[in-house]
PDB file of N, CA and C in Angstrom:
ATOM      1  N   UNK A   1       0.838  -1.173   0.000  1.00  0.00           N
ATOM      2  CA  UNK A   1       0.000   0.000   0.000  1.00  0.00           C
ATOM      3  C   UNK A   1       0.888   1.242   0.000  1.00  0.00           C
ATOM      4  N   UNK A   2       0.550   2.135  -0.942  1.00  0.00           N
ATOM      5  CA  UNK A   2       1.372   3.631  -1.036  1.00  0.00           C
ATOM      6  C   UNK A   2       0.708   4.637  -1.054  1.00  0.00           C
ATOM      7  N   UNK A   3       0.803   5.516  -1.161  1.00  0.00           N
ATOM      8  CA  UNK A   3       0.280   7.506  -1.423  1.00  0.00           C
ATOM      9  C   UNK A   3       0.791   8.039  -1.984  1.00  0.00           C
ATOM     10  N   UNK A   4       0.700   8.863  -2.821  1.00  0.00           N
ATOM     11  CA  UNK A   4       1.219   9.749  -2.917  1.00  0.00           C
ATOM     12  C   UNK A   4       0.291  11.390  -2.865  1.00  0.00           C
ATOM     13  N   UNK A   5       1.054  11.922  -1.984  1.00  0.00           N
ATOM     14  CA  UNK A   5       0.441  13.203  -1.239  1.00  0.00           C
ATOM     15  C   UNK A   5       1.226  14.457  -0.763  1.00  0.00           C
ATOM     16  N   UNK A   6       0.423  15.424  -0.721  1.00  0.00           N
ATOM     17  CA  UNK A   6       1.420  17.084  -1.399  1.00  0.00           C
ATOM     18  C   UNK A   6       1.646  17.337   0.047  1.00  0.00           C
ATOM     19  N   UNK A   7       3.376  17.244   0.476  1.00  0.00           N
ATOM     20  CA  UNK A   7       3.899  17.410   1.591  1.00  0.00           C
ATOM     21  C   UNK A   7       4.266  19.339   1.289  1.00  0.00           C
ATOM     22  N   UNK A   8       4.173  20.427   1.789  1.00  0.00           N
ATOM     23  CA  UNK A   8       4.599  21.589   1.951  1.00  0.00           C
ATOM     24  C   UNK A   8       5.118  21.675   0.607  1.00  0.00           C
ATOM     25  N   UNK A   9       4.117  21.388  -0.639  1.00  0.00           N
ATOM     26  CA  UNK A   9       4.064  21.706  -1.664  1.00  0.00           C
ATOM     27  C   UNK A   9       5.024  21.199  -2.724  1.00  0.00           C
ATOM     28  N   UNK A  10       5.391  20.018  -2.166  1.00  0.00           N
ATOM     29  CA  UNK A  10       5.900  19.185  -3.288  1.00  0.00           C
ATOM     30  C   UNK A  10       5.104  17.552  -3.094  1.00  0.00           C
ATOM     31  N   UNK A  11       5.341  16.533  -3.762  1.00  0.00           N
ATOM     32  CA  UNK A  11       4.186  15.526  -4.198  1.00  0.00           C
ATOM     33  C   UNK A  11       5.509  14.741  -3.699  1.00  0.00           C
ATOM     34  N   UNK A  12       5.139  13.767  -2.860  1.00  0.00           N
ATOM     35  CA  UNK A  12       5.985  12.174  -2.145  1.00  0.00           C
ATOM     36  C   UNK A  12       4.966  10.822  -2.505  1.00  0.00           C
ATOM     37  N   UNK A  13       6.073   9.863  -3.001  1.00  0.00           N
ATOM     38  CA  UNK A  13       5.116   8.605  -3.007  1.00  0.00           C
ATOM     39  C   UNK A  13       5.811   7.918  -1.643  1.00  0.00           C
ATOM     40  N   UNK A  14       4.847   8.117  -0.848  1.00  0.00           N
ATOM     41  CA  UNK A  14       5.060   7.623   0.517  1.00  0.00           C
ATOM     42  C   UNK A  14       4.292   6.108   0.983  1.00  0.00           C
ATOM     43  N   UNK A  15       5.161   5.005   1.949  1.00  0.00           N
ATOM     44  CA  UNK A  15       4.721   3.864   2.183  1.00  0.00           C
ATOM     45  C   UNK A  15       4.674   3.838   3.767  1.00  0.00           C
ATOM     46  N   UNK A  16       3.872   2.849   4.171  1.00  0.00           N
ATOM     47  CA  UNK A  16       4.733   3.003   5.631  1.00  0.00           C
ATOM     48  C   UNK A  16       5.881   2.418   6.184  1.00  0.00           C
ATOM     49  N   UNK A  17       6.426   3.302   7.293  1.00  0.00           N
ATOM     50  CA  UNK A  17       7.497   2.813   7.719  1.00  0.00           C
ATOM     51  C   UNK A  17       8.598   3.419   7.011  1.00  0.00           C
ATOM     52  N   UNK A  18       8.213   4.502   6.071  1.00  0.00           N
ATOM     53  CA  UNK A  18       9.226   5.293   5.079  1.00  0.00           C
ATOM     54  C   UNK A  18      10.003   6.192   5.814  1.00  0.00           C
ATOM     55  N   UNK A  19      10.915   6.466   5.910  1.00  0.00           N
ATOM     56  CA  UNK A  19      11.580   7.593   6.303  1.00  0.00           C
ATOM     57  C   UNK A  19      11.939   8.617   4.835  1.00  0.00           C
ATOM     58  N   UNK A  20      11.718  10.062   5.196  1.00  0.00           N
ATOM     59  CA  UNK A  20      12.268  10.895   4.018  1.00  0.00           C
ATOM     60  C   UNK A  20      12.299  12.436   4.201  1.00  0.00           C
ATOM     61  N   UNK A  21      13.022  13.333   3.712  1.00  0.00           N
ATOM     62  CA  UNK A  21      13.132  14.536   3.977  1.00  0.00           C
ATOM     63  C   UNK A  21      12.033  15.336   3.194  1.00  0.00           C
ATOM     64  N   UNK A  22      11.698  16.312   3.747  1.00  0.00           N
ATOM     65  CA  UNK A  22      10.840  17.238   3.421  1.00  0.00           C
ATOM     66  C   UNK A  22      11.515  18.475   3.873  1.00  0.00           C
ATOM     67  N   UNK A  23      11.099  19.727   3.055  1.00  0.00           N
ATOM     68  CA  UNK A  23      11.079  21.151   3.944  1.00  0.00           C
ATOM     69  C   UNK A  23      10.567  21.315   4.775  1.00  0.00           C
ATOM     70  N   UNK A  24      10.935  22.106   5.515  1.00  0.00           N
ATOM     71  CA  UNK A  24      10.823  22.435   7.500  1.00  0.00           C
ATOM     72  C   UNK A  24       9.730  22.425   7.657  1.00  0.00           C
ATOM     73  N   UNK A  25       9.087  21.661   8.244  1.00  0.00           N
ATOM     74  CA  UNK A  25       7.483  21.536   9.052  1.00  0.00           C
ATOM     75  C   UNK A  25       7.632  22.358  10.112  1.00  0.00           C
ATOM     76  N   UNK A  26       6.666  22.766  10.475  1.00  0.00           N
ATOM     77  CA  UNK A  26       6.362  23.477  11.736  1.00  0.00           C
ATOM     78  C   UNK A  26       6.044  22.067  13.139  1.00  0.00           C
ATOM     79  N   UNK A  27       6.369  22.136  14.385  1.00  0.00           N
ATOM     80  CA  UNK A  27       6.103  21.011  14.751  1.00  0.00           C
ATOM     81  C   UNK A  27       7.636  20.737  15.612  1.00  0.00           C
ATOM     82  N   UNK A  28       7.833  20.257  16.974  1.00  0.00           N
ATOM     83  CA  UNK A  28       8.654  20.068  17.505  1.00  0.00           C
ATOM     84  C   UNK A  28       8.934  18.346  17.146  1.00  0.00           C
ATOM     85  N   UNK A  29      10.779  17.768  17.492  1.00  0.00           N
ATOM     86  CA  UNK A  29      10.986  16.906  16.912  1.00  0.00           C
ATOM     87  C   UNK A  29      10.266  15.539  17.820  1.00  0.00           C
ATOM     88  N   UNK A  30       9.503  14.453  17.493  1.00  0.00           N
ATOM     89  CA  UNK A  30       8.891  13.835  18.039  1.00  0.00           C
ATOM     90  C   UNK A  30       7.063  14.214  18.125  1.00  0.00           C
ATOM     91  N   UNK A  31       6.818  15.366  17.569  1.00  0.00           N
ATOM     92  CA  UNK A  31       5.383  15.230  17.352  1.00  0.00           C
ATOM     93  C   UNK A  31       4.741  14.729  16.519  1.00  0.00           C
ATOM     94  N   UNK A  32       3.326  14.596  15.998  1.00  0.00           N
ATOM     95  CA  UNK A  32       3.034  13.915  15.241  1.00  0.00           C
ATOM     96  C   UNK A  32       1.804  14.559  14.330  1.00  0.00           C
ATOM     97  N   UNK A  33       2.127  14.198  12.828  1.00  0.00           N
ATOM     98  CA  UNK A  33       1.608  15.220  11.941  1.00  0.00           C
ATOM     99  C   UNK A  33       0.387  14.604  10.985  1.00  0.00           C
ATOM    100  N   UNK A  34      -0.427  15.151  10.606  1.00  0.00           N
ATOM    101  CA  UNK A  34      -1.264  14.126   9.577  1.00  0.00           C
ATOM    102  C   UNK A  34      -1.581  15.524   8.469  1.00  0.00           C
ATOM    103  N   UNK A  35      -1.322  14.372   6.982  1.00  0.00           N
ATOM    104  CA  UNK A  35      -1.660  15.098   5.900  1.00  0.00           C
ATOM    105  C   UNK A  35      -2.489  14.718   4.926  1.00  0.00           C
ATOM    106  N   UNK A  36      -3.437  15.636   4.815  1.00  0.00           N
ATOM    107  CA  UNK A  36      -5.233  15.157   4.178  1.00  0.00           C
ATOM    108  C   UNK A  36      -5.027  15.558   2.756  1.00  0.00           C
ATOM    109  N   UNK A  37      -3.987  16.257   1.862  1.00  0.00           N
ATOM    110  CA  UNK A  37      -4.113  16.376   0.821  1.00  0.00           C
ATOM    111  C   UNK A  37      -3.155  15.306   0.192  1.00  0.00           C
ATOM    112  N   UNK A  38      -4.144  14.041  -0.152  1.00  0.00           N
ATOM    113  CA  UNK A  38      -3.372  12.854  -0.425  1.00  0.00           C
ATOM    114  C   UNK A  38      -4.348  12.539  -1.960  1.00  0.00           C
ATOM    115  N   UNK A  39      -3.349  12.933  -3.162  1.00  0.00           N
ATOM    116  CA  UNK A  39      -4.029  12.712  -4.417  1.00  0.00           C
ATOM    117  C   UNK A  39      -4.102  11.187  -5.193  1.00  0.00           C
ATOM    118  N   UNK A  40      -3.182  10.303  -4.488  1.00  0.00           N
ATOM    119  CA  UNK A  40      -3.410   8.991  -5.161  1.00  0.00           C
ATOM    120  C   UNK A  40      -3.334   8.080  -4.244  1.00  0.00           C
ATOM    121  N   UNK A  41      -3.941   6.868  -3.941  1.00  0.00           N
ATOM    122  CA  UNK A  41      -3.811   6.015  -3.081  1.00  0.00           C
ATOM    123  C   UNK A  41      -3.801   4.728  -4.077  1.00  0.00           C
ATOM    124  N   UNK A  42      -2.725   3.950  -3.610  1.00  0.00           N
ATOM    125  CA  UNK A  42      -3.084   2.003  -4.025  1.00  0.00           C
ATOM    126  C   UNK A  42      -2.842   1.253  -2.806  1.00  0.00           C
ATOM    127  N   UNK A  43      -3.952   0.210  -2.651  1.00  0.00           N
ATOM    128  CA  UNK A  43      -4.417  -0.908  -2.258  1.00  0.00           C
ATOM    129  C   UNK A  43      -4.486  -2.456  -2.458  1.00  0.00           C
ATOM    130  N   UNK A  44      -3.358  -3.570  -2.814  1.00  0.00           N
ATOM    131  CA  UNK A  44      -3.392  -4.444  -3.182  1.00  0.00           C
ATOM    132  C   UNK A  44      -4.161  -4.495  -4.501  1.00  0.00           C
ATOM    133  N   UNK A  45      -3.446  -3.473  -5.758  1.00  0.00           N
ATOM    134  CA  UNK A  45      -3.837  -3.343  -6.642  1.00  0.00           C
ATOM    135  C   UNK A  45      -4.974  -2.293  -6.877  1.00  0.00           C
ATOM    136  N   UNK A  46      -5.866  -2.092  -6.452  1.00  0.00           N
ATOM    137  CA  UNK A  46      -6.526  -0.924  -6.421  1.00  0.00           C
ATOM    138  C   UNK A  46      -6.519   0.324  -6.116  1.00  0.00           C
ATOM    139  N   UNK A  47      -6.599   1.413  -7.046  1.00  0.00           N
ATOM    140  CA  UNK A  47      -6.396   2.108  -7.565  1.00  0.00           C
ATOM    141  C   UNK A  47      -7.348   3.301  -6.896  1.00  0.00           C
ATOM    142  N   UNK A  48      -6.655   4.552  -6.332  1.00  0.00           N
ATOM    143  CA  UNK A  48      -8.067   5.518  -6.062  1.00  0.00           C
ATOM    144  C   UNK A  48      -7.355   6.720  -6.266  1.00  0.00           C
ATOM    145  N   UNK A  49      -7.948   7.379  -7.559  1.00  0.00           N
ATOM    146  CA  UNK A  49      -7.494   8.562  -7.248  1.00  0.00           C
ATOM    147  C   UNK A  49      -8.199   9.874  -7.280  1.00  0.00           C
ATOM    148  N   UNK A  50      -7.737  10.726  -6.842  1.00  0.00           N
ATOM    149  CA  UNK A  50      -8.395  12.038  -6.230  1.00  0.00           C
ATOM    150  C   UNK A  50      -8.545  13.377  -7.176  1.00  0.00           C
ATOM    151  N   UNK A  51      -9.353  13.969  -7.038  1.00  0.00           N
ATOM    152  CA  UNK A  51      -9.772  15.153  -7.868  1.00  0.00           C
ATOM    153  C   UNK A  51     -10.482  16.422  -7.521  1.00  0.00           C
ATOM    154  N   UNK A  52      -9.320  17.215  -7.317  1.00  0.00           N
ATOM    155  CA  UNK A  52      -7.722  16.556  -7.184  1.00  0.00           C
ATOM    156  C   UNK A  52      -7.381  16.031  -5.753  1.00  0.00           C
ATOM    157  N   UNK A  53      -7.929  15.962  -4.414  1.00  0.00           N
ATOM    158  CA  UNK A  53      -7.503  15.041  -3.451  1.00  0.00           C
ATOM    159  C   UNK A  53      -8.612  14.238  -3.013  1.00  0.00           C
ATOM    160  N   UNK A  54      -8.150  12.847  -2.174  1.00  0.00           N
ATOM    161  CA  UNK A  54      -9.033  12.168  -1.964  1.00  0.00           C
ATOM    162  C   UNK A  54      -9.687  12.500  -0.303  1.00  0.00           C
ATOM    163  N   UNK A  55     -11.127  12.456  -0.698  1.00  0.00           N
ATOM    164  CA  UNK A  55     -11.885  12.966   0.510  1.00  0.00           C
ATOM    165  C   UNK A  55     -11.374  11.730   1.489  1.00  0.00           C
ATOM    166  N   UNK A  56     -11.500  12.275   2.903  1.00  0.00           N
ATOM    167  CA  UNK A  56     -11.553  11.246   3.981  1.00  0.00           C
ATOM    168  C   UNK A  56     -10.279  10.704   4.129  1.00  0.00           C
ATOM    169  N   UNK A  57      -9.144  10.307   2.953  1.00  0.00           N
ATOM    170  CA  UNK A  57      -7.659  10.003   2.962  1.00  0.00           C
ATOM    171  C   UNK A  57      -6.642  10.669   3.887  1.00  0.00           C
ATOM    172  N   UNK A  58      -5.914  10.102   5.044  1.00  0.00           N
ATOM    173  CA  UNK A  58      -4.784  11.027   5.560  1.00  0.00           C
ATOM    174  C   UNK A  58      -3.565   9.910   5.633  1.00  0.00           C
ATOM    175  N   UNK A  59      -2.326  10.878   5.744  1.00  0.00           N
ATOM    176  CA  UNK A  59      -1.407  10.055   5.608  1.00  0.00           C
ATOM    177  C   UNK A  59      -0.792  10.872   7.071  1.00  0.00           C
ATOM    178  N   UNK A  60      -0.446   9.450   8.655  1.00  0.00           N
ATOM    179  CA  UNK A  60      -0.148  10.373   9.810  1.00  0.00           C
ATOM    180  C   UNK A  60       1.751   9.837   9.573  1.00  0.00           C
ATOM    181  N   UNK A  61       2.195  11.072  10.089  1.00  0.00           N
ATOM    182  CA  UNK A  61       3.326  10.672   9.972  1.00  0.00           C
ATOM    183  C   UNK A  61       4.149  11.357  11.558  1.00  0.00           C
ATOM    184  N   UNK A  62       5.177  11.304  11.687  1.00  0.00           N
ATOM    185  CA  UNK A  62       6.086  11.358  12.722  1.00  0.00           C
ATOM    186  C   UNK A  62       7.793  12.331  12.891  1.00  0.00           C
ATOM    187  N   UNK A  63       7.747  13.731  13.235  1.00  0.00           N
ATOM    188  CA  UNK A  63       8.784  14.251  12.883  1.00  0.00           C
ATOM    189  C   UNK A  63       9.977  13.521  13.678  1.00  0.00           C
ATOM    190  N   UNK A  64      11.346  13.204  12.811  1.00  0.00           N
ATOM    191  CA  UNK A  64      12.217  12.598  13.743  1.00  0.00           C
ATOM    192  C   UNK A  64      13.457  13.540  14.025  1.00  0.00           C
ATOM    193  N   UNK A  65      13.714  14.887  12.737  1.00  0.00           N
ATOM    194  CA  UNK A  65      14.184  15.263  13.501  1.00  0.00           C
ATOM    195  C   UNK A  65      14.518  16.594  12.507  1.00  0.00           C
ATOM    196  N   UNK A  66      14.705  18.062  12.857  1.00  0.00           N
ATOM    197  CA  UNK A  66      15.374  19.107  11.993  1.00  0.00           C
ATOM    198  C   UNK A  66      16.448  19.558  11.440  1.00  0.00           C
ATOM    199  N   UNK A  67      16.936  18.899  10.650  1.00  0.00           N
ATOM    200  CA  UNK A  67      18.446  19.566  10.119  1.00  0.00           C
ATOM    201  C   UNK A  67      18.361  20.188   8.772  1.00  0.00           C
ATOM    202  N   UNK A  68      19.854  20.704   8.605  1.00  0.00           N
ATOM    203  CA  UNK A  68      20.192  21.597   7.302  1.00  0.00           C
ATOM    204  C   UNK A  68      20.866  20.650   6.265  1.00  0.00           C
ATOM    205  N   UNK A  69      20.401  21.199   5.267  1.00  0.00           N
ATOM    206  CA  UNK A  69      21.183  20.060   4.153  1.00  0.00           C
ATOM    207  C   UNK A  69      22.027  21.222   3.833  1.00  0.00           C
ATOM    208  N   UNK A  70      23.198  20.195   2.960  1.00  0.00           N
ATOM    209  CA  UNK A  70      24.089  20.599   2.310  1.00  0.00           C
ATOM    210  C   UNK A  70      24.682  22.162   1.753  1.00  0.00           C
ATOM    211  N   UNK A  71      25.723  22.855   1.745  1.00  0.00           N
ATOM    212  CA  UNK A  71      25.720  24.320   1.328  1.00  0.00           C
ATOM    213  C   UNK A  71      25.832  24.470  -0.095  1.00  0.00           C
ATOM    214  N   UNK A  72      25.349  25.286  -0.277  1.00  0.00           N
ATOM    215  CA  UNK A  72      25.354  25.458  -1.781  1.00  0.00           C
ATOM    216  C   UNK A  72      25.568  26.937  -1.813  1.00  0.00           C
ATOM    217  N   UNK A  73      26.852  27.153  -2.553  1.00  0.00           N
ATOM    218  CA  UNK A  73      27.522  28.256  -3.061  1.00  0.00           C
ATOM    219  C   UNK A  73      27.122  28.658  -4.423  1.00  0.00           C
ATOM    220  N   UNK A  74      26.570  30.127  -4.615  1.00  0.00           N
ATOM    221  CA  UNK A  74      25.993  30.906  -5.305  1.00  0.00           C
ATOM    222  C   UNK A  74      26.919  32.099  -5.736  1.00  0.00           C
ATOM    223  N   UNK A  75      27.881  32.133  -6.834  1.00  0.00           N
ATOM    224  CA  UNK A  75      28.749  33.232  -7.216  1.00  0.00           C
ATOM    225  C   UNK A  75      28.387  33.824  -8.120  1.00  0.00           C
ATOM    226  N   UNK A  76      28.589  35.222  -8.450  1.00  0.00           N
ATOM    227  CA  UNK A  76      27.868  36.095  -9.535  1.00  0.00           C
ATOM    228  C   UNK A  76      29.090  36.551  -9.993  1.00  0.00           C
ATOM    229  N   UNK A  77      29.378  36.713 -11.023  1.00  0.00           N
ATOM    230  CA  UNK A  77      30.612  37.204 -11.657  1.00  0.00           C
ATOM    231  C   UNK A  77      30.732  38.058 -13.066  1.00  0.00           C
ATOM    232  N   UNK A  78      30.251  39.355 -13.437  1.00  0.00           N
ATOM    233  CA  UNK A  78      31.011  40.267 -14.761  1.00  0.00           C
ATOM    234  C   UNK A  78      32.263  39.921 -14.736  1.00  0.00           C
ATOM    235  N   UNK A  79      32.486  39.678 -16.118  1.00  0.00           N
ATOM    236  CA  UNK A  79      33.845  39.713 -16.644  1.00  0.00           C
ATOM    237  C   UNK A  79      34.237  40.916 -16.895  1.00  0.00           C
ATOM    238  N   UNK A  80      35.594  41.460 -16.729  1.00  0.00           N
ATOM    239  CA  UNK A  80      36.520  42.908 -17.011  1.00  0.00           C
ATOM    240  C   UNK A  80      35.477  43.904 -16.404  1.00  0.00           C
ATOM    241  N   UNK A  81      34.647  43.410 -15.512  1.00  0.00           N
ATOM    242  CA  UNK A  81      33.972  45.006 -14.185  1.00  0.00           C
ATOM    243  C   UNK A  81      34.078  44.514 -13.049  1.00  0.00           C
ATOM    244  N   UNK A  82      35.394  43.887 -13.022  1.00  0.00           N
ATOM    245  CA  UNK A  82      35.616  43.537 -11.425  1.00  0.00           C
ATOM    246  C   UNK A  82      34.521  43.286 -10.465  1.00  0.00           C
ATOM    247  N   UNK A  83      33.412  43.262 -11.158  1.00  0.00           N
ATOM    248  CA  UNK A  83      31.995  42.732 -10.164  1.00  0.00           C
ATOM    249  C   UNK A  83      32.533  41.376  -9.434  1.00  0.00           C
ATOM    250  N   UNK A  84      32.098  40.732  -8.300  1.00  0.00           N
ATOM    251  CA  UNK A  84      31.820  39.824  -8.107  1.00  0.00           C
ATOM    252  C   UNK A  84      31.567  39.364  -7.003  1.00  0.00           C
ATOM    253  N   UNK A  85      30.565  38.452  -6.465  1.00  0.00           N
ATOM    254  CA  UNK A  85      29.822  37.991  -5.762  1.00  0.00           C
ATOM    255  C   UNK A  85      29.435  36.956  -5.417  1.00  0.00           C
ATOM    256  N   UNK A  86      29.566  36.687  -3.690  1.00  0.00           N
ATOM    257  CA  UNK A  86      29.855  35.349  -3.307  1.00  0.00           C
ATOM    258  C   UNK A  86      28.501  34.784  -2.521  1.00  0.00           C
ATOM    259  N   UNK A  87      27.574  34.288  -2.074  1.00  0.00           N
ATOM    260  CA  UNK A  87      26.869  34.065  -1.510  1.00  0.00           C
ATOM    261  C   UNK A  87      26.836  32.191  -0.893  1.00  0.00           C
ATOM    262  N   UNK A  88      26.004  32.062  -0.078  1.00  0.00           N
ATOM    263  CA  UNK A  88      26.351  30.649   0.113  1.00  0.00           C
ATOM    264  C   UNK A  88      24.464  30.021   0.815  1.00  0.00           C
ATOM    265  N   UNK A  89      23.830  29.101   0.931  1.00  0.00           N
ATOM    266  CA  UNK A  89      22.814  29.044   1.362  1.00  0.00           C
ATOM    267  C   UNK A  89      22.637  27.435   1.646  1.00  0.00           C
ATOM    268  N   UNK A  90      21.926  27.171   2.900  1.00  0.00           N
ATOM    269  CA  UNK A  90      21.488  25.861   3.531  1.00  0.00           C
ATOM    270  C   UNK A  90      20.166  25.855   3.822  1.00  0.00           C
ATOM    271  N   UNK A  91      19.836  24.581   3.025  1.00  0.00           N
ATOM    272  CA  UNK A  91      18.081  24.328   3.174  1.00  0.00           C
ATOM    273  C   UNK A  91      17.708  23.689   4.558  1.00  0.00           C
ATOM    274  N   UNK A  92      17.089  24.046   5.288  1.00  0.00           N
ATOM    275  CA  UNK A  92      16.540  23.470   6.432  1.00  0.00           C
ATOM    276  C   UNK A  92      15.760  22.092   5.766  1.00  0.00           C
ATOM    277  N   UNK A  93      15.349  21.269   6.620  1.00  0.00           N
ATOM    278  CA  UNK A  93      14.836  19.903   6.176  1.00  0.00           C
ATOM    279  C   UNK A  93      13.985  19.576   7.595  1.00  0.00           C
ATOM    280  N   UNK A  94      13.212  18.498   7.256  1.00  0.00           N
ATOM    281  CA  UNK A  94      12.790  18.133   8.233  1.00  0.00           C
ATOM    282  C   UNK A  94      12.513  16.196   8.204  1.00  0.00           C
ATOM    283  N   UNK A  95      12.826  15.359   8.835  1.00  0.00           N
ATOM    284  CA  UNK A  95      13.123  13.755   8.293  1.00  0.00           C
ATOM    285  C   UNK A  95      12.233  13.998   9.327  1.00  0.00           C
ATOM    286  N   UNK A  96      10.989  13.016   8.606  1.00  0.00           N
ATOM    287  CA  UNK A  96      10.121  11.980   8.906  1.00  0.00           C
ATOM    288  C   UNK A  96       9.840  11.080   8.809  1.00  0.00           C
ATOM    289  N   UNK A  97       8.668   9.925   9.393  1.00  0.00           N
ATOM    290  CA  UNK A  97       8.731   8.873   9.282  1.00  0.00           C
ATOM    291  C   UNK A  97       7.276   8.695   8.948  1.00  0.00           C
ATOM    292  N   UNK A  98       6.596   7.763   8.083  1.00  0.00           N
ATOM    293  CA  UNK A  98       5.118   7.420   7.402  1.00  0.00           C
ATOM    294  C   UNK A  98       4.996   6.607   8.559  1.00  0.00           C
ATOM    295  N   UNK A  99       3.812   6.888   9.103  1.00  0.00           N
ATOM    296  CA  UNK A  99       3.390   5.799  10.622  1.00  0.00           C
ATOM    297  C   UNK A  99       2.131   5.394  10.241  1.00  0.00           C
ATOM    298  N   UNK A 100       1.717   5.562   9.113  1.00  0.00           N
ATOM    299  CA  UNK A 100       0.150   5.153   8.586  1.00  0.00           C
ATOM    300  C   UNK A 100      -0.482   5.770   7.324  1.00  0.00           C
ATOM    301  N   UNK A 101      -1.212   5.294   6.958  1.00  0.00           N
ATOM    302  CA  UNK A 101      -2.138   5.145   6.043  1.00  0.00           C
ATOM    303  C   UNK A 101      -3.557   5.095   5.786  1.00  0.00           C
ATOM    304  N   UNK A 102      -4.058   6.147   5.919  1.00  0.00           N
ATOM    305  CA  UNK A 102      -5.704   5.528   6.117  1.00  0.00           C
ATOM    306  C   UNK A 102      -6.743   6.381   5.415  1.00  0.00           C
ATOM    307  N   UNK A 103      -7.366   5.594   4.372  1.00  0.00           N
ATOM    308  CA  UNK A 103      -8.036   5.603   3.379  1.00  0.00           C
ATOM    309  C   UNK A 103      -9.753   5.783   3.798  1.00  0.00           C
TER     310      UNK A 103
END
């Protein structure tokens, strides 16, 4: 059995027992979250999908914990106008865990 459902505005095909990163939820680490905009569900082959989400569908899940991913360096550079520009930026994340399914 899977989902797939719009986590803080991007789309996860989530199972249970999944662990996976998302952008920063609101929510201290160890609380517990449920998300109702769940556009596709399967069921030992059966098929349900939503238009565009499925009524009554939530997917509860479990924050495990908040960190920053990776830095990513952003340089801006004119050639022969001595411009140039260094910037650097880290995405906050948030790893959770799929603790259910329910249709």
């Amino acid at each position: 059995m899977y989902a797939i459902v719009n986590i803080a505005g991007q789309q996860f095909r989530v199972a249970k027992d999944q662990k996976i990163f998302v952008h920063r939820l609101q929510g201290e680490e160890g609380a517990s979250i449920e998300f109702d905009n769940v556009l596709l569900a399967e069921d030992g082959g059966k098929f349900s999908v939503g238009t565009p989400s499925l009524k009554g569908a939530k997917v509860s899940a479990k924050i495990l914990s908040h960190l920053k991913g990776d830095k990513v360096i952003v340089f801006k550079k004119k050639r022969r106008k001595g411009y140039k520009k260094k910037n650097g930026h880290r995405q906050q994340f948030s790893k959770i865990e799929i603790t259910g399914i329910s249709l």
